[in-house]
Protein backbone atom coordinates (compact mmCIF):
# COMPACT_ATOMS: atom_id res chain seq x y z
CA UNK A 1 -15.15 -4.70 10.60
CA UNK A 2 -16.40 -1.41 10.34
CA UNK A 3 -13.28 0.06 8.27
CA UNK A 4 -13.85 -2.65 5.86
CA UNK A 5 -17.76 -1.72 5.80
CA UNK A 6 -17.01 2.32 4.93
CA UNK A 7 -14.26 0.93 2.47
CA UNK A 8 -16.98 -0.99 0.71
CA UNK A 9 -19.04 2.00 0.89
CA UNK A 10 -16.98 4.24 -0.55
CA UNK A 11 -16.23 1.84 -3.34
CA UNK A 12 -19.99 1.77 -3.97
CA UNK A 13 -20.07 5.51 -4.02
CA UNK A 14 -17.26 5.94 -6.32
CA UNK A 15 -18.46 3.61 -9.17
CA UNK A 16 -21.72 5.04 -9.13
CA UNK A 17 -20.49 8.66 -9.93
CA UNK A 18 -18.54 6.27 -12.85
CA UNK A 19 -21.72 4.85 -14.36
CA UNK A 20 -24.58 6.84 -15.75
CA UNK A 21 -27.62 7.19 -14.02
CA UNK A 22 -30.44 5.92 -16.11
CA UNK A 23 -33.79 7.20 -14.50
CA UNK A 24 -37.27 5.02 -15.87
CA UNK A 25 -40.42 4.82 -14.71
CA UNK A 26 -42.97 1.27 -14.34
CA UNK A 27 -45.92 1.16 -15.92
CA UNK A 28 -47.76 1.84 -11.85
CA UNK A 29 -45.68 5.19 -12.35
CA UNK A 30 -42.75 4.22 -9.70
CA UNK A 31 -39.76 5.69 -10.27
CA UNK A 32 -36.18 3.99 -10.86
CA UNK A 33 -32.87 4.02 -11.72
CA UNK A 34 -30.21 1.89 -12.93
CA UNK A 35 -26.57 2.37 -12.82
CA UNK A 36 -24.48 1.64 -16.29
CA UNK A 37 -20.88 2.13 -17.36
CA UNK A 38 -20.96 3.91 -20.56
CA UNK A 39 -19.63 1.12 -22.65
CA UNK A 40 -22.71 -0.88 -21.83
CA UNK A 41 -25.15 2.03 -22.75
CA UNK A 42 -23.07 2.30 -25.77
CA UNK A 43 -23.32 -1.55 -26.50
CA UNK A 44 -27.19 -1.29 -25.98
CA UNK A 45 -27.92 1.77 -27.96
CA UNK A 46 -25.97 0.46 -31.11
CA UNK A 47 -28.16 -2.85 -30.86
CA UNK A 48 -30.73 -0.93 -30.58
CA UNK A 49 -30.29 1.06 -34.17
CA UNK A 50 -28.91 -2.30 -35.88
CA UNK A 51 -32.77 -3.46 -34.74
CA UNK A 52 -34.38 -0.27 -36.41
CA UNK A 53 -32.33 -0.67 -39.57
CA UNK A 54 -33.51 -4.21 -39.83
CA UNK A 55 -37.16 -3.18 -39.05
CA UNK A 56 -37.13 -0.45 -41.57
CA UNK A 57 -35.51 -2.98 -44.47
CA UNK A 58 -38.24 -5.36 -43.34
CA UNK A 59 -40.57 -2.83 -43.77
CA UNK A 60 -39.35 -1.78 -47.34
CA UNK A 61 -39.15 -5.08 -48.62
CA UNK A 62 -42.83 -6.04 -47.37
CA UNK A 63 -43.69 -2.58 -48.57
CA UNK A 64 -42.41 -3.71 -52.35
CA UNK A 65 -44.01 -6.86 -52.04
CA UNK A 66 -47.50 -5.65 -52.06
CA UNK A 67 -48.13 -6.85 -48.00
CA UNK A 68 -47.64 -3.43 -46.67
């Protein structure tokens, strides 16, 4: 029982220095952090620019259509 409970925590332990440490805070100024593999933060930051370039060709086209 308690080899299988330092296993688990050293399986914790070792895919946390893995991920990336994200630290945020919350809008009542606690901090946090989140734990991500990199292929995730990779996943979310390329959604993130497909959403600004689709903002910013909104924003042209409204621009050229006199609503801007």
């Amino acid at each position: 029982m308690l080899e299988d409970s330092i296993m688990i925590a050293q399986e914790i332990k070792a895919a946390e220095e893995n991920n990336i440490k994200i630290e945020y805070y919350t809008m009542d100024g606690t901090e946090k952090a989140i734990y991500m593999c990199p292929g995730d933060l990779m996943y979310i930051c390329n959604v993130l620019i497909d959403y600004a370039r689709i903002f910013e060709a909104f924003c042209l086209e409204a621009e050229e259509q006199g609503e801007g």
